[in-house]
C-alpha atoms as a PDB file:
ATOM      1  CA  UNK A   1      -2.336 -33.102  64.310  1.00  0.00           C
ATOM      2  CA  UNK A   2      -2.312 -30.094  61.620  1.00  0.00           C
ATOM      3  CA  UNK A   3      -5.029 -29.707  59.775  1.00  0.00           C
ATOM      4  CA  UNK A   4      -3.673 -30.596  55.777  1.00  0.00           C
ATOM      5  CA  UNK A   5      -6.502 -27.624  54.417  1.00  0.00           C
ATOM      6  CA  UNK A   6      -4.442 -24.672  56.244  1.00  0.00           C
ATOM      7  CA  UNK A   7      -1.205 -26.540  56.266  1.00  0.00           C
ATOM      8  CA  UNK A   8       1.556 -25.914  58.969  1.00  0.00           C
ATOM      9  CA  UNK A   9       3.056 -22.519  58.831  1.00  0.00           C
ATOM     10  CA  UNK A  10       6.333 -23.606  56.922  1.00  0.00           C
ATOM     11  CA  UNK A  11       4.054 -25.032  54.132  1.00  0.00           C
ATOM     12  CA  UNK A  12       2.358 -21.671  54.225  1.00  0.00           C
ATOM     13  CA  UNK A  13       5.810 -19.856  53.984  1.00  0.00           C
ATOM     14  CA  UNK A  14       6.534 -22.463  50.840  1.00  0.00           C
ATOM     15  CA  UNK A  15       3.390 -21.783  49.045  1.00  0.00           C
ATOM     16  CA  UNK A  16       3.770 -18.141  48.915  1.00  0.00           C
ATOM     17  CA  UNK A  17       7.281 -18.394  47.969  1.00  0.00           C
ATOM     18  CA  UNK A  18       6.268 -20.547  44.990  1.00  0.00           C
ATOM     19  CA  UNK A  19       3.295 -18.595  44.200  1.00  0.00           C
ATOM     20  CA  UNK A  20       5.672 -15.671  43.876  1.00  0.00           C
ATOM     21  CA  UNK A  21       7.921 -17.187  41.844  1.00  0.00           C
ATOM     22  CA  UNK A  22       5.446 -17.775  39.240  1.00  0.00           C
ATOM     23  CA  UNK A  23       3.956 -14.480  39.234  1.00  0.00           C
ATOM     24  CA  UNK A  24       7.265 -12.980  38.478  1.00  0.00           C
ATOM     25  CA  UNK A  25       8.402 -15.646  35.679  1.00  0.00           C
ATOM     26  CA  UNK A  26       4.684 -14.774  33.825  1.00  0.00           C
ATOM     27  CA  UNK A  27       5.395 -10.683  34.659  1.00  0.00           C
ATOM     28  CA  UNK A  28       8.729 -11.466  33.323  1.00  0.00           C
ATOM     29  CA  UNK A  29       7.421 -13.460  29.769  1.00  0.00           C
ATOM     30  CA  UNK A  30       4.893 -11.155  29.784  1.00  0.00           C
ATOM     31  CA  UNK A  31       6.974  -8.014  28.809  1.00  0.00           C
ATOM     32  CA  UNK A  32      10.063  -9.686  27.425  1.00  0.00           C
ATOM     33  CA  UNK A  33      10.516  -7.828  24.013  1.00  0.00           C
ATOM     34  CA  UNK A  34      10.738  -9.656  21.183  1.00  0.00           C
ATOM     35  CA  UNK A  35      13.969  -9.766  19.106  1.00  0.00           C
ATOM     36  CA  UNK A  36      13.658  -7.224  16.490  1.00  0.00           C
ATOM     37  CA  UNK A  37      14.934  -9.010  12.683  1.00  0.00           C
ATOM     38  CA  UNK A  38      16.735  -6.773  10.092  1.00  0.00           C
ATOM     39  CA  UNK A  39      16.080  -7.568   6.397  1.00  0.00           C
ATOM     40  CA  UNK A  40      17.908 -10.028   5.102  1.00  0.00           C
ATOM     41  CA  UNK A  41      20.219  -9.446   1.668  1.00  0.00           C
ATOM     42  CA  UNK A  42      18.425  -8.297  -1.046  1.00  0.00           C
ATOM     43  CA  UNK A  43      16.785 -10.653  -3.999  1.00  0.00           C
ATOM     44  CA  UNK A  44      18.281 -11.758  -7.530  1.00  0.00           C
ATOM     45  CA  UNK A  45      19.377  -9.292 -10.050  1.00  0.00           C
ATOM     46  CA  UNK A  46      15.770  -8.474 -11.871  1.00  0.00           C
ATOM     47  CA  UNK A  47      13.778  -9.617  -8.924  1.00  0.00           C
ATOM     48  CA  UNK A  48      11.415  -8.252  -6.312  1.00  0.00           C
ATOM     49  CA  UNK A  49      10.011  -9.387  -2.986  1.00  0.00           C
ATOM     50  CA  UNK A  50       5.892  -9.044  -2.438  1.00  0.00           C
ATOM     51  CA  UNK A  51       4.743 -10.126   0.956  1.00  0.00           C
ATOM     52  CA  UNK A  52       1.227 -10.083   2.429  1.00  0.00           C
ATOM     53  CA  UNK A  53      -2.268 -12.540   1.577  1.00  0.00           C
ATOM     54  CA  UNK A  54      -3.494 -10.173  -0.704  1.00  0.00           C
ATOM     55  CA  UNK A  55      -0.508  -8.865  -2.289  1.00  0.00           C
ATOM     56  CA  UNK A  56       1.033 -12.737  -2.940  1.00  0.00           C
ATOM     57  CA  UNK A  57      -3.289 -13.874  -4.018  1.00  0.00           C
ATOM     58  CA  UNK A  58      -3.624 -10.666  -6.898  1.00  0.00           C
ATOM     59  CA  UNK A  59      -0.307 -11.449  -7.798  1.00  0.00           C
ATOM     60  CA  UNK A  60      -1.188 -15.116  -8.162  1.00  0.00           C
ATOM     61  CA  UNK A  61      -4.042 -14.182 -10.092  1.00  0.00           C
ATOM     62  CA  UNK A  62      -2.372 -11.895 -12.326  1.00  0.00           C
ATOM     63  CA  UNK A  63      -1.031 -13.443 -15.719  1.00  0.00           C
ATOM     64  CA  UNK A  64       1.525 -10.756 -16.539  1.00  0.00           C
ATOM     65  CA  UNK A  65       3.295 -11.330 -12.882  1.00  0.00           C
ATOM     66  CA  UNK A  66       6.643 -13.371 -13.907  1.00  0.00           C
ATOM     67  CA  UNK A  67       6.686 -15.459 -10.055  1.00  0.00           C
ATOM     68  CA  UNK A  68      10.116 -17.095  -9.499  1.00  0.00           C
ATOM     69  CA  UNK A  69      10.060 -18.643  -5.811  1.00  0.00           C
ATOM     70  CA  UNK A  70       7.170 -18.538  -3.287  1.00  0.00           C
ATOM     71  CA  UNK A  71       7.659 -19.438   0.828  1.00  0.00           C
ATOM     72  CA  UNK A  72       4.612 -19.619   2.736  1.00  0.00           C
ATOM     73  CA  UNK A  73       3.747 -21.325   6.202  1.00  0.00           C
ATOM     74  CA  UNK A  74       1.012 -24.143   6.262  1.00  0.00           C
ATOM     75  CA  UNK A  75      -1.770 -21.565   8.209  1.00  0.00           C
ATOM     76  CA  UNK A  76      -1.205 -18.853   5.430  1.00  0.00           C
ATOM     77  CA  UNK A  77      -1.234 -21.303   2.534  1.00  0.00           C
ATOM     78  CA  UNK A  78      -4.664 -22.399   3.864  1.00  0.00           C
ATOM     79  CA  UNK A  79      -5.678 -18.641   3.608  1.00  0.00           C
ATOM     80  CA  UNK A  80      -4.773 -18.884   0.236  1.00  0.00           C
ATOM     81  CA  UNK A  81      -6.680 -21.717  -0.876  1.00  0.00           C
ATOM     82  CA  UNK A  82      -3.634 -23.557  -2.424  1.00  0.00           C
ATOM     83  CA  UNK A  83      -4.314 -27.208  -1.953  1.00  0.00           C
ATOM     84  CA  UNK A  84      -1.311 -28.165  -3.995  1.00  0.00           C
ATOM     85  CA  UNK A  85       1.834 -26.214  -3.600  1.00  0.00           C
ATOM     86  CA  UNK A  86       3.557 -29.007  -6.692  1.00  0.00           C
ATOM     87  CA  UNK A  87       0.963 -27.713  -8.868  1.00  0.00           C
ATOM     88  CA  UNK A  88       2.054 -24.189  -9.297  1.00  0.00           C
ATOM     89  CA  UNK A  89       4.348 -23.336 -11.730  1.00  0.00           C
ATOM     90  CA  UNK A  90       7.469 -22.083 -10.162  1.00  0.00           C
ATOM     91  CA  UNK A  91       9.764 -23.054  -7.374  1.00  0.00           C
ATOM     92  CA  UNK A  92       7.586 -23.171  -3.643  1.00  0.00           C
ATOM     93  CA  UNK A  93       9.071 -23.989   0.112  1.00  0.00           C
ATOM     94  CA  UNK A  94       6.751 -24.409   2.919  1.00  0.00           C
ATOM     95  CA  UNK A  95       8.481 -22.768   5.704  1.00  0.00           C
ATOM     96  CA  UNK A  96       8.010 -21.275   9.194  1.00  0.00           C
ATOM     97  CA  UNK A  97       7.257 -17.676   9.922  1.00  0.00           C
ATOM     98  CA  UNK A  98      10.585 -17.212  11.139  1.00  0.00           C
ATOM     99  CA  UNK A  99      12.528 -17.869   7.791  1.00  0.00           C
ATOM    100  CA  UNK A 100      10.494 -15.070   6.179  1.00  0.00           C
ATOM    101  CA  UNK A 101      11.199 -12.993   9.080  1.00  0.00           C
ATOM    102  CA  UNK A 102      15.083 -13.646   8.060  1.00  0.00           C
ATOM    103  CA  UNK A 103      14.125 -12.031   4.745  1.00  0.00           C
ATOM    104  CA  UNK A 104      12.143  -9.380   5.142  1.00  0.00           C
ATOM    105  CA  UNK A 105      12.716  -8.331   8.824  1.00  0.00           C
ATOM    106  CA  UNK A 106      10.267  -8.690  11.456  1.00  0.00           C
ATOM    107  CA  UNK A 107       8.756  -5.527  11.085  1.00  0.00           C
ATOM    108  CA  UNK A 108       7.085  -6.452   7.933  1.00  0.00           C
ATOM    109  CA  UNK A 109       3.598  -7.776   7.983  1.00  0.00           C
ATOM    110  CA  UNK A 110       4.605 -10.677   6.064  1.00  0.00           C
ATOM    111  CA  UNK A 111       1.567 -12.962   6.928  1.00  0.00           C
ATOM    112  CA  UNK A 112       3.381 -16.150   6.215  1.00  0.00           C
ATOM    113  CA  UNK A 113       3.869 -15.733   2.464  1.00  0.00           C
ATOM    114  CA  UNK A 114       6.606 -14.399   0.248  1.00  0.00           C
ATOM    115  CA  UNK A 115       7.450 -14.602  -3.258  1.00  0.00           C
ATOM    116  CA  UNK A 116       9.614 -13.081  -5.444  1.00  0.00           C
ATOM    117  CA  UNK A 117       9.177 -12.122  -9.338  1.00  0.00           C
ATOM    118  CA  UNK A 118       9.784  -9.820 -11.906  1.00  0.00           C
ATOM    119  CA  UNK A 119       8.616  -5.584 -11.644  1.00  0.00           C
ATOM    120  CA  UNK A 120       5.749  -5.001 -13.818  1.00  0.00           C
ATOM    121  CA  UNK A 121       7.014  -2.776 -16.760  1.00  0.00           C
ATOM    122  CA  UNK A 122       5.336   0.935 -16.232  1.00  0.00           C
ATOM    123  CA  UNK A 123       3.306   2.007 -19.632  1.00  0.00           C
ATOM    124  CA  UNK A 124       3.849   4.721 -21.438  1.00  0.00           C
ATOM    125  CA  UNK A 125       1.277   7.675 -21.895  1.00  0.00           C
ATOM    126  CA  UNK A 126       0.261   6.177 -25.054  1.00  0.00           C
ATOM    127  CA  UNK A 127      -1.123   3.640 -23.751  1.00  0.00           C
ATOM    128  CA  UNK A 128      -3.853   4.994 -21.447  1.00  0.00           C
ATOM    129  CA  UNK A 129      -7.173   3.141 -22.046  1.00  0.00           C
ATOM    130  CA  UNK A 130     -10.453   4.232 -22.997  1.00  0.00           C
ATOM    131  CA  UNK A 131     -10.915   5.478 -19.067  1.00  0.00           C
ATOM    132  CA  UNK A 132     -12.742   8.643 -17.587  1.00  0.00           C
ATOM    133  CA  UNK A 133     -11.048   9.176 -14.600  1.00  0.00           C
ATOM    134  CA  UNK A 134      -7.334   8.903 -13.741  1.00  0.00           C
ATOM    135  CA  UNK A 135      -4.982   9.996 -11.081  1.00  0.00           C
ATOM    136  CA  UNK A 136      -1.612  12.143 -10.973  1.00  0.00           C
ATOM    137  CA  UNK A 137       1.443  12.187  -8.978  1.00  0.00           C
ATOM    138  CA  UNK A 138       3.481  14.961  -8.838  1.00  0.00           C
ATOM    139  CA  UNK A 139       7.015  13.444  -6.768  1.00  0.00           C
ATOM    140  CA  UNK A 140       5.370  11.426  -4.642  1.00  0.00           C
ATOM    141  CA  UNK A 141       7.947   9.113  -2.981  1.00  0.00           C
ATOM    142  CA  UNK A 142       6.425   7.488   0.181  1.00  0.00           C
ATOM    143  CA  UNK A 143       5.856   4.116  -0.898  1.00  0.00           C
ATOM    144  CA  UNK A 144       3.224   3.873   1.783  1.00  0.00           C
ATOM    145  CA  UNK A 145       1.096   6.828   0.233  1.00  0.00           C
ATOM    146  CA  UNK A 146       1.743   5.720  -3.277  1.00  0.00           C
ATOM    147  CA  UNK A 147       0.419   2.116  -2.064  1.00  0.00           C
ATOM    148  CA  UNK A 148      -2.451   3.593   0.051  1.00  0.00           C
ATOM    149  CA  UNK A 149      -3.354   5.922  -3.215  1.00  0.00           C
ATOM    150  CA  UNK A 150      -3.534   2.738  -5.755  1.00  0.00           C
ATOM    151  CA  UNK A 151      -6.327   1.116  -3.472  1.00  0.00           C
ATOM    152  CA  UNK A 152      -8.368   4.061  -3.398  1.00  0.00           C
ATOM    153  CA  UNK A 153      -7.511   4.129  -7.256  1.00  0.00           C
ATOM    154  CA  UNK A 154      -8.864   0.562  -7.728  1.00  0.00           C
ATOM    155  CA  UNK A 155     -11.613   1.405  -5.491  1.00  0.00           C
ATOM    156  CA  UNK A 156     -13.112   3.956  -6.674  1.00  0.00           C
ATOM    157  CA  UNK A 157     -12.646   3.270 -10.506  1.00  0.00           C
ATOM    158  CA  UNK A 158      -9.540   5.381 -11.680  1.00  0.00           C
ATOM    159  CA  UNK A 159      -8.318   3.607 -14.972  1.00  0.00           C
ATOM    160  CA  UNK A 160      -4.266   4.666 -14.638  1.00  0.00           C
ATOM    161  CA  UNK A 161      -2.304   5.881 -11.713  1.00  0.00           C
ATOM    162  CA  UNK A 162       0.370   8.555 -13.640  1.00  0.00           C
ATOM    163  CA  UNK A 163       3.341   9.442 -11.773  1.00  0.00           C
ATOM    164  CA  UNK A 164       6.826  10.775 -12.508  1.00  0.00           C
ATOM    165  CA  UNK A 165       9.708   8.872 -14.084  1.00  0.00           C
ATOM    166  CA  UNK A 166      12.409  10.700 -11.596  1.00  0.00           C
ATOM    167  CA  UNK A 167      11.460  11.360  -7.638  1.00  0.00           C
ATOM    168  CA  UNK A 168       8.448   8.657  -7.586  1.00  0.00           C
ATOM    169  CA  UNK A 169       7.993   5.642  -5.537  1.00  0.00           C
ATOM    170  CA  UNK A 170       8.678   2.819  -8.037  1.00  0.00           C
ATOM    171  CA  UNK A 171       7.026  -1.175  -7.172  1.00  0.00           C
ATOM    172  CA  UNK A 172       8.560  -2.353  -4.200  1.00  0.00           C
ATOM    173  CA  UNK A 173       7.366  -4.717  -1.234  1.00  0.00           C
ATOM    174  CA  UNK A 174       6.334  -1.913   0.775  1.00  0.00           C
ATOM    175  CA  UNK A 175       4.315  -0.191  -2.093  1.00  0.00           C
ATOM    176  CA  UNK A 176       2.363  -3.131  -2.736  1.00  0.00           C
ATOM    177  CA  UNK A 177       1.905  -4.444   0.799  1.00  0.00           C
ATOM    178  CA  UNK A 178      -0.037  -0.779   1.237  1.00  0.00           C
ATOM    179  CA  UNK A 179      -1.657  -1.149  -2.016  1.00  0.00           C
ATOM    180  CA  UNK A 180      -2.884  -4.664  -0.595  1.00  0.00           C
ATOM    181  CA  UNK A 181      -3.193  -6.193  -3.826  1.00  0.00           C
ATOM    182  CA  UNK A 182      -4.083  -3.032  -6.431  1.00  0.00           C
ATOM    183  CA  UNK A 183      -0.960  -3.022  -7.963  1.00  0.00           C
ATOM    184  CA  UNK A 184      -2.220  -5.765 -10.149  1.00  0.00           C
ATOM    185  CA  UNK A 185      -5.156  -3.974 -11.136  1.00  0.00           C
ATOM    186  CA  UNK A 186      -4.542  -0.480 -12.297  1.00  0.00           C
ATOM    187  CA  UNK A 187      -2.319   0.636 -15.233  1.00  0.00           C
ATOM    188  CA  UNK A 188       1.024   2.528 -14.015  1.00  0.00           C
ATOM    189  CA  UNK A 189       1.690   4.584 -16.321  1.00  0.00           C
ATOM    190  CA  UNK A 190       5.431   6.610 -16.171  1.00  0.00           C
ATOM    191  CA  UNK A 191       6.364   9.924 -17.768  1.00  0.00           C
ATOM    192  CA  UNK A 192       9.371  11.932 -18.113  1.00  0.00           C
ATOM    193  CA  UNK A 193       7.592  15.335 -18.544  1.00  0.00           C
ATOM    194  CA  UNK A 194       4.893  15.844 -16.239  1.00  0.00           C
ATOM    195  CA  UNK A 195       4.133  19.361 -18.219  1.00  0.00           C
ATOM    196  CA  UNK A 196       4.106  17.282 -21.085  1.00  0.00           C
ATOM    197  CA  UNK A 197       1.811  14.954 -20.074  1.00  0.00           C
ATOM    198  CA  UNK A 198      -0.620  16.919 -19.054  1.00  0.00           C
ATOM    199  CA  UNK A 199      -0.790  18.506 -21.954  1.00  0.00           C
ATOM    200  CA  UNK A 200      -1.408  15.225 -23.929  1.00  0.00           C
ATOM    201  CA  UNK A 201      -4.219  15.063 -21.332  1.00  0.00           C
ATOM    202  CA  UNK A 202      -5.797  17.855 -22.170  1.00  0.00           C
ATOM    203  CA  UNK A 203      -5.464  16.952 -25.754  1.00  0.00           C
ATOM    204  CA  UNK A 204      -7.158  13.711 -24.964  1.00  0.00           C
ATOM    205  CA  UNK A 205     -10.258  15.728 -23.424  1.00  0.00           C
ATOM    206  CA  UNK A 206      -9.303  15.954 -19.808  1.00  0.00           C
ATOM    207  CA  UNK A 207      -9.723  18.493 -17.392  1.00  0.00           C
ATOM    208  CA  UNK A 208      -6.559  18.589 -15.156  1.00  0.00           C
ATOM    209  CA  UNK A 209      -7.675  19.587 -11.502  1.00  0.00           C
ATOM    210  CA  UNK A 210      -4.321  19.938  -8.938  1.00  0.00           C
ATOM    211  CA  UNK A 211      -5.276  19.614  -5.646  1.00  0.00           C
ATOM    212  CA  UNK A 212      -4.167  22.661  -3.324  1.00  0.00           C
ATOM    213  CA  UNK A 213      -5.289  23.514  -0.079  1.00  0.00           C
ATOM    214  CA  UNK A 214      -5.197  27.007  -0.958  1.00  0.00           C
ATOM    215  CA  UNK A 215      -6.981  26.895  -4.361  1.00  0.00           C
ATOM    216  CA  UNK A 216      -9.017  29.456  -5.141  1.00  0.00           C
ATOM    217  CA  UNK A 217     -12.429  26.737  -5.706  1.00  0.00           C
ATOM    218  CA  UNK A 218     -13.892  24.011  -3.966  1.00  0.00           C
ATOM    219  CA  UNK A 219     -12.949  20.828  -5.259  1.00  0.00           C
ATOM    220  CA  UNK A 220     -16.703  20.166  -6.353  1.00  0.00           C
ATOM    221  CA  UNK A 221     -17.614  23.070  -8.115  1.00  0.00           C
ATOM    222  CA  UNK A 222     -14.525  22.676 -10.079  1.00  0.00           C
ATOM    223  CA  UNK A 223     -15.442  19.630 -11.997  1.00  0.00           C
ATOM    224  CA  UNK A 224     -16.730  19.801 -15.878  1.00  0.00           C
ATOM    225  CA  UNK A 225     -16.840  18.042 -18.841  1.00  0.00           C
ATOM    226  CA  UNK A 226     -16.203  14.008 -19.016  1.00  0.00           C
ATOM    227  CA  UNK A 227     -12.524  13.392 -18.166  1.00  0.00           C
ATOM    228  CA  UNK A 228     -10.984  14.407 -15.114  1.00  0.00           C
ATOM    229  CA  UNK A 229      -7.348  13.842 -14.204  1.00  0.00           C
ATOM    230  CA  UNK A 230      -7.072  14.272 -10.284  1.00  0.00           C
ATOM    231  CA  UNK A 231      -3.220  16.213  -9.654  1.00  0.00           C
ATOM    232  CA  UNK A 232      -1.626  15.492  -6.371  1.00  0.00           C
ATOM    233  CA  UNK A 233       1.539  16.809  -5.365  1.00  0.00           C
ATOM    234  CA  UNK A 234       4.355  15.074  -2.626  1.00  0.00           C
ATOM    235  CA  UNK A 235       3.834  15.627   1.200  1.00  0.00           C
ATOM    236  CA  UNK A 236       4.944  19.452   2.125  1.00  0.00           C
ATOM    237  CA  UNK A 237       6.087  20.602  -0.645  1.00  0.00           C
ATOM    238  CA  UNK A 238       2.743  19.645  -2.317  1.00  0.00           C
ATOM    239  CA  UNK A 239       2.553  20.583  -6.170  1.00  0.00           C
ATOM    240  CA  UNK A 240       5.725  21.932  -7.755  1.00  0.00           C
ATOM    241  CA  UNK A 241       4.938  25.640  -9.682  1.00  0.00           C
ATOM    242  CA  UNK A 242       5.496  24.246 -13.645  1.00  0.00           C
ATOM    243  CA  UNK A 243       2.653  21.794 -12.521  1.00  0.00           C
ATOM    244  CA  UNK A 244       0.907  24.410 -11.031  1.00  0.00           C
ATOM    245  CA  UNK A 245       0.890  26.606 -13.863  1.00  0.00           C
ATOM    246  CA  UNK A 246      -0.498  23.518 -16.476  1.00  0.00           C
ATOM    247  CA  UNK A 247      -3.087  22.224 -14.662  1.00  0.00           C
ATOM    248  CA  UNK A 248      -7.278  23.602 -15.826  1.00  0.00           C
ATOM    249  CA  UNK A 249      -7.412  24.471 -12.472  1.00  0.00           C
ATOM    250  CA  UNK A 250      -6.857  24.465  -8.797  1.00  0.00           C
ATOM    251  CA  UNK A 251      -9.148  23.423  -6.180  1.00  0.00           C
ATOM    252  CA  UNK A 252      -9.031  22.863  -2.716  1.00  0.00           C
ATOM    253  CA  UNK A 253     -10.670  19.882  -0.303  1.00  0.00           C
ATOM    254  CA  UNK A 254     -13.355  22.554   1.880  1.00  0.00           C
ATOM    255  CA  UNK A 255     -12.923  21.029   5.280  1.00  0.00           C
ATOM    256  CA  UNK A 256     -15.044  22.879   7.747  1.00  0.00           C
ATOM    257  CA  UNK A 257     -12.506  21.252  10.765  1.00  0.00           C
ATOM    258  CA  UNK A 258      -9.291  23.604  12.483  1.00  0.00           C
ATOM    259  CA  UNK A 259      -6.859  21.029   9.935  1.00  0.00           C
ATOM    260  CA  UNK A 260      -7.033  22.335   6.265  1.00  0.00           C
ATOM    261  CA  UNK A 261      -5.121  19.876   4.826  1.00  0.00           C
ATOM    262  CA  UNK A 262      -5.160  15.955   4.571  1.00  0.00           C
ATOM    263  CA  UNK A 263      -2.650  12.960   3.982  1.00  0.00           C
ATOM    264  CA  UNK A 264      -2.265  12.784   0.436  1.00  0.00           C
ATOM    265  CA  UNK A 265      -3.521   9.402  -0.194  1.00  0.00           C
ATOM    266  CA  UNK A 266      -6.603  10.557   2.271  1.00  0.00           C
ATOM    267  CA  UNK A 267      -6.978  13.752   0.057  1.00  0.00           C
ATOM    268  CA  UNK A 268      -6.535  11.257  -3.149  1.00  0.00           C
ATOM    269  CA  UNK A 269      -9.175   8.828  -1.768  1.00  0.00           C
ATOM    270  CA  UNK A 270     -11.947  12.221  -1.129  1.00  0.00           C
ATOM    271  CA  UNK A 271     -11.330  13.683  -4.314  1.00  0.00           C
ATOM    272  CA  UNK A 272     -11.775  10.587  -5.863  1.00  0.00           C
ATOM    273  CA  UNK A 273     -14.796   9.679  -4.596  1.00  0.00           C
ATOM    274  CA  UNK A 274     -16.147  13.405  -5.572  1.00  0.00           C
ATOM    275  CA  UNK A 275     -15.193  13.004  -8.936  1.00  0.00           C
ATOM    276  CA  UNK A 276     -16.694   9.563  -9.346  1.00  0.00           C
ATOM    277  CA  UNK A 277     -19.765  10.351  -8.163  1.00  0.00           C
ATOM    278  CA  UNK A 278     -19.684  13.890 -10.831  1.00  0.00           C
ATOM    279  CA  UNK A 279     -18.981  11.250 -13.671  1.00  0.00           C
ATOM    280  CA  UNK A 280     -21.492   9.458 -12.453  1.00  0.00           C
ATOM    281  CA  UNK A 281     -23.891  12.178 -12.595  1.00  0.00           C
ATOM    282  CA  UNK A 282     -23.444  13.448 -16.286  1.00  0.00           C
ATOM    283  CA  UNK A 283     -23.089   9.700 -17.859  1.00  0.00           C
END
């Protein structure tokens, strides 16, 4: 009689079979890809798409956001501390994670939320606040840096965020998923003259420092007086020569590492802290 704990040499010859069958079908599931989802059509005339917890909760939070239509899954509408989706005032779905991924393609870190709502309307110069610190953007277009440059903004205190009515990132789902929620709390303010502007800035009692990383000081020993506008210019070409020209001064970030230069939003986030902390100094 066989012995049933070693089994007869055809059960053996089974068992490995079947043991090799499932090692292959979890190899197999392990690295199947997963099906890549292109954006879906774009939203109503006047509308724009946010995405992300903290994007869709400062949004939420922020009165002059016009909200149309939210979807969110049940997990992310916990993570939003929305115990009544009825309650809010504008049209909600509770949805699975794949009919976002419809919308805004499954490359975007949606999180299980969407909505969609009006732009806010950029300010005009006019209308900077009684602030001490603001930043400058001379043609930046990455929405990613522009996004990543508003949360250090927020961060670190900056009152306005100043960028260029032609060749700038405008608000956009990808802008504020990097911003992670700081577009709703800093003033965007859009000009049509960068010159021009800075010239009302220095009017106004700022000093204008552009960031180079060839200027001729280190960022820090550049500062003075009680205003300071912070000038970045756009990846590689950096700042055009007109702006060059109209800023107080250039400095550079003094890096004692083989790379001179940084990302701008990095640079943005460095100088920013420097200048803060000079402010802070010589309240």
């Amino acid at each position: 009689m066989t012995d049933k704990k070693s089994g007869t040499p055809k059960d053996s010859h089974y068992a490995r079979l079947r043991r090799a069958h499932r090692e292959q079908k979890g190899s197999a599931t392990h690295f199947r890809p997963k099906q890549q989802v292109p954006p879906g059509a774009n939203p109503p005339n006047g509308q724009m798409r946010l995405y992300g917890l903290h994007t869709v909760r400062a949004a939420l939070d922020n009165p002059r956001r016009k909200i149309s239509r939210m979807l969110v899954t049940r997990n992310a509408q916990d993570r939003l501390g929305i115990a009544d989706l009825t309650a809010l005032p504008f049209s909600t779905e509770l949805v699975e994670p794949k009919v976002i991924d419809r919308i805004t393609g499954s490359e975007a870190v949606h999180q299980g939320v969407l909505i969609e709502a009006e732009p806010l309307r950029p300010k005009r110069l006019g209308a900077l606040g009684d602030t001490f610190l603001v930043l400058v953007l001379d043609q930046v277009t990455d929405p990613h840096n522009v996004g990543a440059i508003m949360r250090s903004a927020v961060a670190f205190g900056a009152g306005a965020l100043i960028v260029t009515a032609r060749h700038s990132a405008h608000e956009s789902g990808v802008l504020a998923k990097s911003a992670s929620g700081a577009l709703e709390h800093i003033e965007l303010i859009e000009v049509r003259n960068l010159a021009e502007a800075l010239g009302q800035l220095h009017e106004a009692g700022f000093q204008t420092i552009g960031l180079d990383s060839d200027g001729p000081a280190e960022l820090e020993k550049t500062f003075a007086g009680e205003k300071i506008a912070l000038v970045l210019g756009a990846e590689g070409k950096g700042l055009r020569q007109k702006t060059r020209e109209t800023v107080t001064s250039l400095a550079r970030l003094d890096m004692p590492g083989a790379i001179r230069s940084l990302n701008v939003s990095n640079a943005a986030a460095v100088a920013l802290y420097a200048a803060g902390r000079f402010l802070a100094r010589n309240e």
